[in-house]
N, C-alpha and C. Protein backbone atom coordinates (compact mmCIF):
# COMPACT_ATOMS: atom_id res chain seq x y z
N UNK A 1 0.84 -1.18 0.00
CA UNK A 1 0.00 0.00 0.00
C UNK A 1 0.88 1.24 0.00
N UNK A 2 0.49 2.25 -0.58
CA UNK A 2 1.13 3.26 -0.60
C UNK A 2 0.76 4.54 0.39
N UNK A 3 2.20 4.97 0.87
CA UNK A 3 1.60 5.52 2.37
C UNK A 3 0.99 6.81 1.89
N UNK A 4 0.02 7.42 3.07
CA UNK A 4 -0.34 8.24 3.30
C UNK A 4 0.37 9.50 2.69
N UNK A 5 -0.46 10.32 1.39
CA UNK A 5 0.68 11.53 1.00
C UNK A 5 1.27 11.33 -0.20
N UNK A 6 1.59 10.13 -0.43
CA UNK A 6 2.81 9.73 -1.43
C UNK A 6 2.29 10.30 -3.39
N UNK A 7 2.84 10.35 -3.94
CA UNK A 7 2.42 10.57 -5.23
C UNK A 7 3.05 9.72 -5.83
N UNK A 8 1.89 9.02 -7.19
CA UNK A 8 2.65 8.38 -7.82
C UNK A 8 2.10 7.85 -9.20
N UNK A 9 2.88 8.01 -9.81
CA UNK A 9 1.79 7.33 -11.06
C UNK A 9 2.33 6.44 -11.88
N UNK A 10 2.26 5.93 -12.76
CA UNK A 10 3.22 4.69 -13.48
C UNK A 10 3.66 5.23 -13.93
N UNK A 11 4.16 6.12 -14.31
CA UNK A 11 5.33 6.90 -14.97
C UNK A 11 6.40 6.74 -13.63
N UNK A 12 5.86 7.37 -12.79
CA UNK A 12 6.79 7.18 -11.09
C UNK A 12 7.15 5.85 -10.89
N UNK A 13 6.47 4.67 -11.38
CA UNK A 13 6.55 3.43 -10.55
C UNK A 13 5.56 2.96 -10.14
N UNK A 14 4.51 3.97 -10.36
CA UNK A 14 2.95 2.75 -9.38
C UNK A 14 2.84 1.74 -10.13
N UNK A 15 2.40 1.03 -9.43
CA UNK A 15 1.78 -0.79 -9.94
C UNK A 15 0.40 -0.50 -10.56
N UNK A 16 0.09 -1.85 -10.94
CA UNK A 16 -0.92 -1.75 -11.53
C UNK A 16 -1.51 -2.10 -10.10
N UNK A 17 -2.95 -1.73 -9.87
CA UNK A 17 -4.29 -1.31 -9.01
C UNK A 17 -4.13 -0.24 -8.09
N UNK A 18 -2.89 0.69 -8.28
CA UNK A 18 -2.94 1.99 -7.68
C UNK A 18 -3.05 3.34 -8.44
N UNK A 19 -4.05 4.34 -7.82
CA UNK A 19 -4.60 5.01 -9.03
C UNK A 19 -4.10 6.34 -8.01
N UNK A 20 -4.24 7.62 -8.56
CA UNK A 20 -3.83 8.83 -7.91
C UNK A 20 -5.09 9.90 -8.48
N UNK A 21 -6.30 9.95 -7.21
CA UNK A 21 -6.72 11.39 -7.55
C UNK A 21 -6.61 12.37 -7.82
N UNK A 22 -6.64 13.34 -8.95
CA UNK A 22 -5.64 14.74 -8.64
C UNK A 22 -7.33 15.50 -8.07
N UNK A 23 -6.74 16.49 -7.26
CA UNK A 23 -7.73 17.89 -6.89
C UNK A 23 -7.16 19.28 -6.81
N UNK A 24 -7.74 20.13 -7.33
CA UNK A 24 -6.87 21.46 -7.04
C UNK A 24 -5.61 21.42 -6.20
N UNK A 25 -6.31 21.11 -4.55
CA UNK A 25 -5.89 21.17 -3.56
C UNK A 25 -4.61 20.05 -3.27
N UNK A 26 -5.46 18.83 -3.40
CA UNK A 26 -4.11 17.85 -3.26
C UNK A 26 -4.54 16.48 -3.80
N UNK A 27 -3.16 15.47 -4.21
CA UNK A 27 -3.13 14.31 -4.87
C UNK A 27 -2.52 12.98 -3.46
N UNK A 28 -4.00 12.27 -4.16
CA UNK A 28 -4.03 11.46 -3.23
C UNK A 28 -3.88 9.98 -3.70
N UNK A 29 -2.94 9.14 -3.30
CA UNK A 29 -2.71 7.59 -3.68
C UNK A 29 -3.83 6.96 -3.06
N UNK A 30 -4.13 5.86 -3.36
CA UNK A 30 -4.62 5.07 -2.52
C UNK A 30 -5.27 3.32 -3.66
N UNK A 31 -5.27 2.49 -2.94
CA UNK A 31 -5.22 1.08 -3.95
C UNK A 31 -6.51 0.81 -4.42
N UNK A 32 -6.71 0.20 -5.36
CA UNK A 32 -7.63 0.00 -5.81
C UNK A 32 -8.98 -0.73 -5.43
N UNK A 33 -10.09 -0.31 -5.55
CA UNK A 33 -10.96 -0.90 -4.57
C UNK A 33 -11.28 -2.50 -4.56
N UNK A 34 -10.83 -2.83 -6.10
CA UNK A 34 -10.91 -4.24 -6.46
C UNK A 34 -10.08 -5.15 -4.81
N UNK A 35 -8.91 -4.46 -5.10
CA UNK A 35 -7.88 -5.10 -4.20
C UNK A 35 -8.14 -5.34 -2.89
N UNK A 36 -8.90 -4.12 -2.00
CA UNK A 36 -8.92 -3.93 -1.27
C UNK A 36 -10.24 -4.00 -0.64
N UNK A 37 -11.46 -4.26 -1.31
CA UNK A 37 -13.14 -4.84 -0.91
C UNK A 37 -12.71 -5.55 0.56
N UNK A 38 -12.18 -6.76 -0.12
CA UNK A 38 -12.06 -8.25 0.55
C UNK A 38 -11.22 -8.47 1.74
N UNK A 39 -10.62 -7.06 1.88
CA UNK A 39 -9.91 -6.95 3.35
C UNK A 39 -10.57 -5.93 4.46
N UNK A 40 -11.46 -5.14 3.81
CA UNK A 40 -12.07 -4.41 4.54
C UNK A 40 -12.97 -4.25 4.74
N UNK A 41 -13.58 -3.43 6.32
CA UNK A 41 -15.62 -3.40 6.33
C UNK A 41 -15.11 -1.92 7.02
N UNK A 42 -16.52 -1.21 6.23
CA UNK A 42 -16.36 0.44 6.76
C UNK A 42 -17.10 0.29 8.26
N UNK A 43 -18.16 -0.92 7.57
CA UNK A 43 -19.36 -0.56 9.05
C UNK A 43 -18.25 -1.93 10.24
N UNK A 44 -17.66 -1.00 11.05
CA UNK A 44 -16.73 -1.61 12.35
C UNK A 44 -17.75 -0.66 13.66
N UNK A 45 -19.15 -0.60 13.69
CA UNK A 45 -19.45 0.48 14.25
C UNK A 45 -19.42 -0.12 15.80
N UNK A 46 -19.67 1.05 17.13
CA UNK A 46 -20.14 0.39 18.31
C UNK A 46 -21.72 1.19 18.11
N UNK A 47 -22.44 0.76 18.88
CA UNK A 47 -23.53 1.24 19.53
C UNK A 47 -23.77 2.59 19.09
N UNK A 48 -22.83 2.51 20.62
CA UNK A 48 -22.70 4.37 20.18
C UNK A 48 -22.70 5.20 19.13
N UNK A 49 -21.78 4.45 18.41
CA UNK A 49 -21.77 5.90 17.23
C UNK A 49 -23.07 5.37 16.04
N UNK A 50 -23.59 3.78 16.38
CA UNK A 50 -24.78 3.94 15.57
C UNK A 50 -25.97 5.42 15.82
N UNK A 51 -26.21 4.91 17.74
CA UNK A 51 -26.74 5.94 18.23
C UNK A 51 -26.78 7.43 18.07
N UNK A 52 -25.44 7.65 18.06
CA UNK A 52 -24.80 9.27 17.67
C UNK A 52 -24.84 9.42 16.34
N UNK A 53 -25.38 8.66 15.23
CA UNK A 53 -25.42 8.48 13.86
C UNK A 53 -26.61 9.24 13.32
N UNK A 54 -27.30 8.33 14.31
CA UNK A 54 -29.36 8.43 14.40
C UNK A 54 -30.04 9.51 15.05
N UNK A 55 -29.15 10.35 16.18
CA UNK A 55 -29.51 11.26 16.55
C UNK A 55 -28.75 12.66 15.51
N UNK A 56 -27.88 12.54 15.06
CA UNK A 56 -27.38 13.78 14.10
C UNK A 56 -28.15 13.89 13.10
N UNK A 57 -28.73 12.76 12.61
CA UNK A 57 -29.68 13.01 11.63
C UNK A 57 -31.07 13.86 11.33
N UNK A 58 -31.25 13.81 12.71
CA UNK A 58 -32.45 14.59 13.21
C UNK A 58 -32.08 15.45 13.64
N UNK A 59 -30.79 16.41 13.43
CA UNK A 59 -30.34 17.23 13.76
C UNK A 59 -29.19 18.09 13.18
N UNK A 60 -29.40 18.16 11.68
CA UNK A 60 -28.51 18.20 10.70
C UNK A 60 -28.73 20.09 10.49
N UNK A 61 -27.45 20.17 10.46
CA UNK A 61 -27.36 21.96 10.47
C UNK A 61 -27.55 22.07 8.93
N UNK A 62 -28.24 23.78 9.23
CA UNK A 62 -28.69 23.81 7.98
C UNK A 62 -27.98 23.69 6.56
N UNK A 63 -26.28 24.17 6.74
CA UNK A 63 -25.86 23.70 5.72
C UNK A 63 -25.46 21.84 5.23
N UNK A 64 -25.87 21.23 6.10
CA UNK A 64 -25.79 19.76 5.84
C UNK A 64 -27.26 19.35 5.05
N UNK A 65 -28.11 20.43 5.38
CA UNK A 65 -29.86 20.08 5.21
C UNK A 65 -29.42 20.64 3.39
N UNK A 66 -29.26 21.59 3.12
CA UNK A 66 -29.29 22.44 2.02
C UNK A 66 -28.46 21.33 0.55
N UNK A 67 -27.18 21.18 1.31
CA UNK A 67 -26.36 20.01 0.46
C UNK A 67 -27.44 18.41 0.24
N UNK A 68 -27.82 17.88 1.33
CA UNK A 68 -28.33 17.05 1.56
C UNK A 68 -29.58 17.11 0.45
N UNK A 69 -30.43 17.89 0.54
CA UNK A 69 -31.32 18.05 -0.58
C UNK A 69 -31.22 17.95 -2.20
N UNK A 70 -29.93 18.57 -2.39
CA UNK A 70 -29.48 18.29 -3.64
C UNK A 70 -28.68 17.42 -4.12
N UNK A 71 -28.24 16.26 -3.02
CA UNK A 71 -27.72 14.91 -3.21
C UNK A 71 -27.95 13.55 -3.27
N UNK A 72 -29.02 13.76 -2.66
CA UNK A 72 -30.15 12.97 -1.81
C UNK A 72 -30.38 11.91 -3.43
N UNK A 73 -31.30 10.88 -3.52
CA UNK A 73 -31.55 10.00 -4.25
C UNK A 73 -31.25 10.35 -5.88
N UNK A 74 -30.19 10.18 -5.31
CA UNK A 74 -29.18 9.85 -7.08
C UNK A 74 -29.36 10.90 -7.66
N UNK A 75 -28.99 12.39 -7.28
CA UNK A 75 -29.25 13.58 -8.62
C UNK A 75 -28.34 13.83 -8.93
N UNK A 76 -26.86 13.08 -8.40
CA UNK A 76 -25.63 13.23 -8.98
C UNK A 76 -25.31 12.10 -9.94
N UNK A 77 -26.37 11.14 -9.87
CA UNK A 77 -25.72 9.67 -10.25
C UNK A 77 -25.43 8.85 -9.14
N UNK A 78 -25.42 9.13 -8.11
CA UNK A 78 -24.48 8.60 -7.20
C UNK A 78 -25.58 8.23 -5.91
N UNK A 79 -25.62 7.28 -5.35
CA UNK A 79 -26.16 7.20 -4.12
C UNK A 79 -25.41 7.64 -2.73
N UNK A 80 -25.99 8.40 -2.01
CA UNK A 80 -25.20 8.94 -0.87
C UNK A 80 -25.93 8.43 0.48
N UNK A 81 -25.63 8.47 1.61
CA UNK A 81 -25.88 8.09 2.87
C UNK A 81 -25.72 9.69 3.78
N UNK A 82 -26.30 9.44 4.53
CA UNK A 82 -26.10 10.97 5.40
C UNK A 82 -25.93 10.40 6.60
N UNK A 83 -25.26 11.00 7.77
CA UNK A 83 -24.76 10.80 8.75
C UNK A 83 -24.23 9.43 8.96
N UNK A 84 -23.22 8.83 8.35
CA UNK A 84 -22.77 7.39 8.07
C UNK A 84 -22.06 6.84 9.38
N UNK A 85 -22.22 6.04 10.03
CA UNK A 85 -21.33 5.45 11.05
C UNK A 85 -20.27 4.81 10.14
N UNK A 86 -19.34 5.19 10.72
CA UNK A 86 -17.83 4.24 9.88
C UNK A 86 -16.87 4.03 11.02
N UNK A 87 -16.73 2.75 11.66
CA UNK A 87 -15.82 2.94 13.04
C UNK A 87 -16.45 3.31 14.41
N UNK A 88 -15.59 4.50 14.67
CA UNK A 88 -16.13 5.30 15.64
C UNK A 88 -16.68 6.82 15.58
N UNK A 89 -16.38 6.81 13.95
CA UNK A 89 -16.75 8.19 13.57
C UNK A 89 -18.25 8.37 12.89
N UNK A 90 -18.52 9.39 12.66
CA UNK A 90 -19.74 9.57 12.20
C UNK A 90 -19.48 10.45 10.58
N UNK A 91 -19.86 9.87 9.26
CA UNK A 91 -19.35 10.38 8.38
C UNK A 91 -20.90 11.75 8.03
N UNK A 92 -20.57 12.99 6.97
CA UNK A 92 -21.48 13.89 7.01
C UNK A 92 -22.18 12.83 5.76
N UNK A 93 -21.96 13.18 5.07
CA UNK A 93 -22.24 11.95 3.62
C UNK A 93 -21.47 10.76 3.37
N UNK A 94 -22.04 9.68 2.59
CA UNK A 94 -20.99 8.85 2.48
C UNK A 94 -21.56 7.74 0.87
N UNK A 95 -20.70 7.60 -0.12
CA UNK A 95 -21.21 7.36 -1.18
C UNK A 95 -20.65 5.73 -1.16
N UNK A 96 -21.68 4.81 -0.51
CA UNK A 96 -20.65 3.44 -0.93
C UNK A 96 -20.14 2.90 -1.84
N UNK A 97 -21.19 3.20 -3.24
CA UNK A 97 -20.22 3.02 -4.15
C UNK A 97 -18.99 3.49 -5.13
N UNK A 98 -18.97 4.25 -4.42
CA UNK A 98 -17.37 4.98 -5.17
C UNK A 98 -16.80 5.86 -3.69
N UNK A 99 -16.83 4.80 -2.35
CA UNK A 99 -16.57 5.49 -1.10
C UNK A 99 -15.78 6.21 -0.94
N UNK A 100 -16.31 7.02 -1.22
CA UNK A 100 -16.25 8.87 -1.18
C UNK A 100 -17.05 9.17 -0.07
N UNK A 101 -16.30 9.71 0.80
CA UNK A 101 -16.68 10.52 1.97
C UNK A 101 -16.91 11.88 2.22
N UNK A 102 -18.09 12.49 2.14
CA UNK A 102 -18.49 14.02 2.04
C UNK A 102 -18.55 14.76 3.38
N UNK A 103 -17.61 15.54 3.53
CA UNK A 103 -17.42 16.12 5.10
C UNK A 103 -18.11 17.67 4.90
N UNK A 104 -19.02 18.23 5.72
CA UNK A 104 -18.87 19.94 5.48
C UNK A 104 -18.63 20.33 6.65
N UNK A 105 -17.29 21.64 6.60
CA UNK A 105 -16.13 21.75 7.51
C UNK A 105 -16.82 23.19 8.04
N UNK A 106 -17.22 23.12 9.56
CA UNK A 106 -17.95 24.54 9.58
C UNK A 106 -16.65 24.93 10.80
N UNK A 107 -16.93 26.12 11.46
CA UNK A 107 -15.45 26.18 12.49
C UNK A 107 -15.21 25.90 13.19
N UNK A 108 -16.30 24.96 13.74
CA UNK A 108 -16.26 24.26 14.87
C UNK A 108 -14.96 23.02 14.25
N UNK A 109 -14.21 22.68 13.27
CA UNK A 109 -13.67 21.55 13.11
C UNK A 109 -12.51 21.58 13.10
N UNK A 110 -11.50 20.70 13.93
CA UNK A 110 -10.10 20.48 14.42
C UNK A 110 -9.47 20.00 13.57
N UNK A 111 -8.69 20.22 12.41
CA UNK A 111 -7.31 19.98 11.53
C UNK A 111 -6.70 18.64 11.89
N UNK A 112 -6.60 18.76 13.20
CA UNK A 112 -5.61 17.75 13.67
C UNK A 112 -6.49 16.15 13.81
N UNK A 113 -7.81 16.81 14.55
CA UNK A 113 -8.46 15.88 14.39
C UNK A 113 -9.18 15.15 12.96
N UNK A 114 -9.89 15.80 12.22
CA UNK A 114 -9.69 15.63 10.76
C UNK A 114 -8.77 14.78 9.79
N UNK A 115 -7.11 15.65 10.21
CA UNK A 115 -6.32 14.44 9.69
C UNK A 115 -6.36 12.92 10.02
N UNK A 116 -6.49 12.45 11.49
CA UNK A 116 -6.48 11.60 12.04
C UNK A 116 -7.33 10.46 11.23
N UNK A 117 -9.15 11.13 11.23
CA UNK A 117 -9.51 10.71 11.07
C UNK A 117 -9.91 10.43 9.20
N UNK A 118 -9.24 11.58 8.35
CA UNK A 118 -8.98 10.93 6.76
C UNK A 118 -7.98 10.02 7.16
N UNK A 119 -7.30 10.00 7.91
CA UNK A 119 -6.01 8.27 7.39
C UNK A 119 -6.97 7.51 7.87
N UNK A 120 -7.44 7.19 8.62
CA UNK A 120 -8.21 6.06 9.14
C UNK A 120 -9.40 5.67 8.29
N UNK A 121 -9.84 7.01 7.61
CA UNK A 121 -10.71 5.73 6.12
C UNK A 121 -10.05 6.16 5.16
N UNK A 122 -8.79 6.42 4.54
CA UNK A 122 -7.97 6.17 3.66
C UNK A 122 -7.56 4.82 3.88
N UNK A 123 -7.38 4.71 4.98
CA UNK A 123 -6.79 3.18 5.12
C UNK A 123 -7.98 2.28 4.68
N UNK A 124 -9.07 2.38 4.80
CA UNK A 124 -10.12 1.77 4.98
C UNK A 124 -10.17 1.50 2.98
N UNK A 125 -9.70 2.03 2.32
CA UNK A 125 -10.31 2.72 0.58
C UNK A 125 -10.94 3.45 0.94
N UNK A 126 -11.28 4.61 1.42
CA UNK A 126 -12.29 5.69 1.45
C UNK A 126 -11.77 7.12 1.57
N UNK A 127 -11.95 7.61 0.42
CA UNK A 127 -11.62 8.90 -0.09
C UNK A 127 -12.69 9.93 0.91
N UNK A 128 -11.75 11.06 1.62
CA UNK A 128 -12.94 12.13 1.78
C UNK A 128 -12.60 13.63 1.43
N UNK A 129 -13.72 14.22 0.52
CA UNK A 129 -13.71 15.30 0.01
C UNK A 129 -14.09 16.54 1.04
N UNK A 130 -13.46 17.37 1.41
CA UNK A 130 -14.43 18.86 2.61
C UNK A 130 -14.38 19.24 1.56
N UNK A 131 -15.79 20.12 2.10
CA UNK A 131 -16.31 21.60 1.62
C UNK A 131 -16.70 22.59 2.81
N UNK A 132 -15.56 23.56 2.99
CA UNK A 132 -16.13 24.28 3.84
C UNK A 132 -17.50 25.05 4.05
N UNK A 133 -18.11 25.12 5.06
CA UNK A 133 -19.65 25.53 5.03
C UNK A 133 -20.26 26.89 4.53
N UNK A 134 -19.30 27.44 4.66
CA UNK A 134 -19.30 28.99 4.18
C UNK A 134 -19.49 28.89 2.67
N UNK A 135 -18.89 27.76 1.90
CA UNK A 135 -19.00 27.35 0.34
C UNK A 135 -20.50 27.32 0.26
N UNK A 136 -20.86 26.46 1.09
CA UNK A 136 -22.38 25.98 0.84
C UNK A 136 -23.20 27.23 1.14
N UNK A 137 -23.05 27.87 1.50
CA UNK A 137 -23.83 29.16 1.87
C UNK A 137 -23.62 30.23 0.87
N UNK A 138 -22.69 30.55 0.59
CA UNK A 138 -22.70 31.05 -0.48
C UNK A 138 -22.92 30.72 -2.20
N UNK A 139 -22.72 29.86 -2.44
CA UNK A 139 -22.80 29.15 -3.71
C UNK A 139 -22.97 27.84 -3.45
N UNK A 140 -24.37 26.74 -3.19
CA UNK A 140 -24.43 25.59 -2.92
C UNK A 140 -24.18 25.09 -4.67
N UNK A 141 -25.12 25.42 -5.39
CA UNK A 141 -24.64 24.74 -6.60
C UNK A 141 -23.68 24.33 -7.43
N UNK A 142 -22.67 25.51 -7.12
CA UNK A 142 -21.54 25.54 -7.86
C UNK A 142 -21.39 24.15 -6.41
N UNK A 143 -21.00 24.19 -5.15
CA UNK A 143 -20.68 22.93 -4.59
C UNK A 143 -20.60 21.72 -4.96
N UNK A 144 -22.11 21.83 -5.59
CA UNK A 144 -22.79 20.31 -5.98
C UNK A 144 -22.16 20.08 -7.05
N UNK A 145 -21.76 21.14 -8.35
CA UNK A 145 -21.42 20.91 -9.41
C UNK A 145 -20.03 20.45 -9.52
N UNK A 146 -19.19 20.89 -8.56
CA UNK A 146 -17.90 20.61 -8.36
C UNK A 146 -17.60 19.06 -7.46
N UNK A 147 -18.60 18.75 -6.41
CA UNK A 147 -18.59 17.51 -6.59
C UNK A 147 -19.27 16.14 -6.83
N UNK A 148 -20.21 16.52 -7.98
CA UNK A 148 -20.51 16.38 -8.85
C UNK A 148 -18.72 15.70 -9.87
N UNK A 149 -17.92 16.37 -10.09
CA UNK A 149 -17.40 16.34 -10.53
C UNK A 149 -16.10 15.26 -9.98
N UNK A 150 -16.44 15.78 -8.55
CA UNK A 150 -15.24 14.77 -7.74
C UNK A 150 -16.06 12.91 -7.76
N UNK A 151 -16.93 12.90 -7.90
CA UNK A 151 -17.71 11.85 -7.75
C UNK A 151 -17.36 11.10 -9.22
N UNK A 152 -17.35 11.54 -10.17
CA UNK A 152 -17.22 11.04 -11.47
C UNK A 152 -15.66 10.71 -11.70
N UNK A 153 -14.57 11.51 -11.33
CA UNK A 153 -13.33 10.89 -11.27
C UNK A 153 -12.84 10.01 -10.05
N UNK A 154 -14.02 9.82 -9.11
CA UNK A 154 -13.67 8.62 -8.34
C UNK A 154 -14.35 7.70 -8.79
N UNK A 155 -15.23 7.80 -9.33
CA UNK A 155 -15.93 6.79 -9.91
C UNK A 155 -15.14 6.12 -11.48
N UNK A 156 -14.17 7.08 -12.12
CA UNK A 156 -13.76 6.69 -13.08
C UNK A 156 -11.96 6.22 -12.55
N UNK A 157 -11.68 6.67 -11.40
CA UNK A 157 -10.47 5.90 -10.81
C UNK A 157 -10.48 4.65 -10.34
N UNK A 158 -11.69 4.20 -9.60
CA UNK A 158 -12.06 2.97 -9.31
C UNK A 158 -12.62 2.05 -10.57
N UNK A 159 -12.66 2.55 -11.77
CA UNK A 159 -12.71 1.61 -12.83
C UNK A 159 -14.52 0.61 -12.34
N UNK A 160 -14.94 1.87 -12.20
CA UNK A 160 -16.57 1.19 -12.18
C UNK A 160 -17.56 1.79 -13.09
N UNK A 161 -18.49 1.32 -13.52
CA UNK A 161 -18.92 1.60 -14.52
C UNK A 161 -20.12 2.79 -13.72
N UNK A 162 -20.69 3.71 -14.69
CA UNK A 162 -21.42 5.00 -14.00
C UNK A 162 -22.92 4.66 -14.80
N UNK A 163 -23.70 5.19 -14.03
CA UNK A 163 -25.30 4.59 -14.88
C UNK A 163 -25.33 5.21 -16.26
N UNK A 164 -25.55 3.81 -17.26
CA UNK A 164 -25.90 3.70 -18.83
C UNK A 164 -26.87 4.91 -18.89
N UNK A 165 -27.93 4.89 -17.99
CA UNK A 165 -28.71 5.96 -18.83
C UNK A 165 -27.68 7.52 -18.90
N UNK A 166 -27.35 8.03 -17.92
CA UNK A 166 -26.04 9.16 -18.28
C UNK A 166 -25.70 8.73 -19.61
N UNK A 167 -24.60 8.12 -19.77
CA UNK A 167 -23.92 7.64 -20.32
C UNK A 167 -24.57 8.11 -21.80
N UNK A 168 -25.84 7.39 -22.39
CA UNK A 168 -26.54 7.74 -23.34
C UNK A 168 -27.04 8.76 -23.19
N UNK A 169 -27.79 9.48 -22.65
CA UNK A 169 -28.14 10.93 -22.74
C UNK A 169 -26.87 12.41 -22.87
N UNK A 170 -25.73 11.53 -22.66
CA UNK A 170 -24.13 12.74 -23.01
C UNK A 170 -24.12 13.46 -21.76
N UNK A 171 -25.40 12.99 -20.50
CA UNK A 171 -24.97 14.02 -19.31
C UNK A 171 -23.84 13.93 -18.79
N UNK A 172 -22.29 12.70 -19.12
CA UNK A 172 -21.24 12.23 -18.47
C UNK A 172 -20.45 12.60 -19.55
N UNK A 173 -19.08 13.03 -19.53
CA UNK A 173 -17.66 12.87 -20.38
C UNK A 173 -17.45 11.39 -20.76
N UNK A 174 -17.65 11.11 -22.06
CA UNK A 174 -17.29 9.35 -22.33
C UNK A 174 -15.45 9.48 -21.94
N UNK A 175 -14.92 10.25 -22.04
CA UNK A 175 -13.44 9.57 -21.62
C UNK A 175 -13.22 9.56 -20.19
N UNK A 176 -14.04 10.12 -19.49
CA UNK A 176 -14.66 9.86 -17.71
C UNK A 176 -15.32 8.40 -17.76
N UNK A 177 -16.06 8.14 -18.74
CA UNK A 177 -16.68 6.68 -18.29
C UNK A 177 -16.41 5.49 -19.77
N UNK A 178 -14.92 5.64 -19.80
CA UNK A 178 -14.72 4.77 -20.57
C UNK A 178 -14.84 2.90 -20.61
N UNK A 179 -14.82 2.90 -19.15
CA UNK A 179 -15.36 1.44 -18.54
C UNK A 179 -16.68 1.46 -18.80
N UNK A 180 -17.53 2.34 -18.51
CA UNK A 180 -18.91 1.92 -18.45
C UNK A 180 -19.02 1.64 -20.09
N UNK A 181 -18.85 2.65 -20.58
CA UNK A 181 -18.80 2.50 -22.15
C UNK A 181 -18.48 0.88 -22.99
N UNK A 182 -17.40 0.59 -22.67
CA UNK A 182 -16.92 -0.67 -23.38
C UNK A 182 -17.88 -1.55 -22.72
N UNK A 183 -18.57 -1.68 -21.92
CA UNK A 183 -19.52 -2.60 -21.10
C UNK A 183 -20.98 -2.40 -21.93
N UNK A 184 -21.12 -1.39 -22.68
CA UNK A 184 -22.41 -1.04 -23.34
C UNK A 184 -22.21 -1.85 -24.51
């Protein structure tokens, strides 16, 4: 596995089933989900954080409510989960199939703690994207549209195919869903 941070691409030396996200912000390694299904379970939950899962839900600040609305049953393509138990943590969104983890970072949130807890579902295969909350308040769409966008190159890094109907209607980049494509 390639540690935490590292960059790499087969030009560098990566192997085959390691892929590298790029984002404005930063490039992230991590193995391929093929590889890595069969060694791992996100849901390691206790009680508790089911509990603390079930009560945030019913208690979702308004910029989690606002995002949440426009993510909610597949309007990205993508199925999402809201307040996800993973471990001991509680995820804001969480997309199982292209596990992508959707955090919104308001100021109440600790850096240090944060890091901690992206290695711990990096380790897991699970990518997580922030959007600070102030984003969502000011421009939710452009949000959605941007990840919107992060969703489709994890979905096209993990080499999974993205729903045919997209696909035929041109709402997707065919060189973004070149797997799904050859499968048509």
């Amino acid at each position: 596995m390639v540690p935490l941070g590292a960059k790499r691409s087969a030009a560098e030396g990566g192997t085959v089933g390691e892929g590298v996200l790029k984002y404005a912000l930063f490039d992230v390694a991590f193995p391929s989900l093929s590889d890595k299904i069969s060694q791992m379970s996100v849901r390691n939950d206790s009680q508790s954080a089911i509990n603390r899962a079930r009560k945030l839900r019913s208690q979702m600040t308004t910029m989690e409510r606002t995002l949440w609305h426009r993510i909610r049953k597949e309007q990205l393509g993508f199925r999402f989960r809201r307040q996800y138990p993973a471990g001991s943590y509680v995820l804001d969104f969480y997309s199982p199939d292209i596990r992508l983890c959707v955090e919104i970072d308001g100021p109440q949130h600790d850096e240090a703690t944060d890091g901690r807890r992206d290695a711990y579902l990096l380790q897991r295969g699970i990518l997580t994207h922030r959007v600070p909350s102030l984003d969502v308040f000011r421009d939710a769409d452009a949000v959605v549209e941007g990840l919107g966008t992060v969703c489709r190159l994890r979905a096209e890094e993990l080499a999974m195919p993205i729903c045919e109907s997209d696909i035929l209607s041109n709402q997707l980049d065919p060189f973004l869903c070149k797997t799904a494509i050859e499968k048509l």
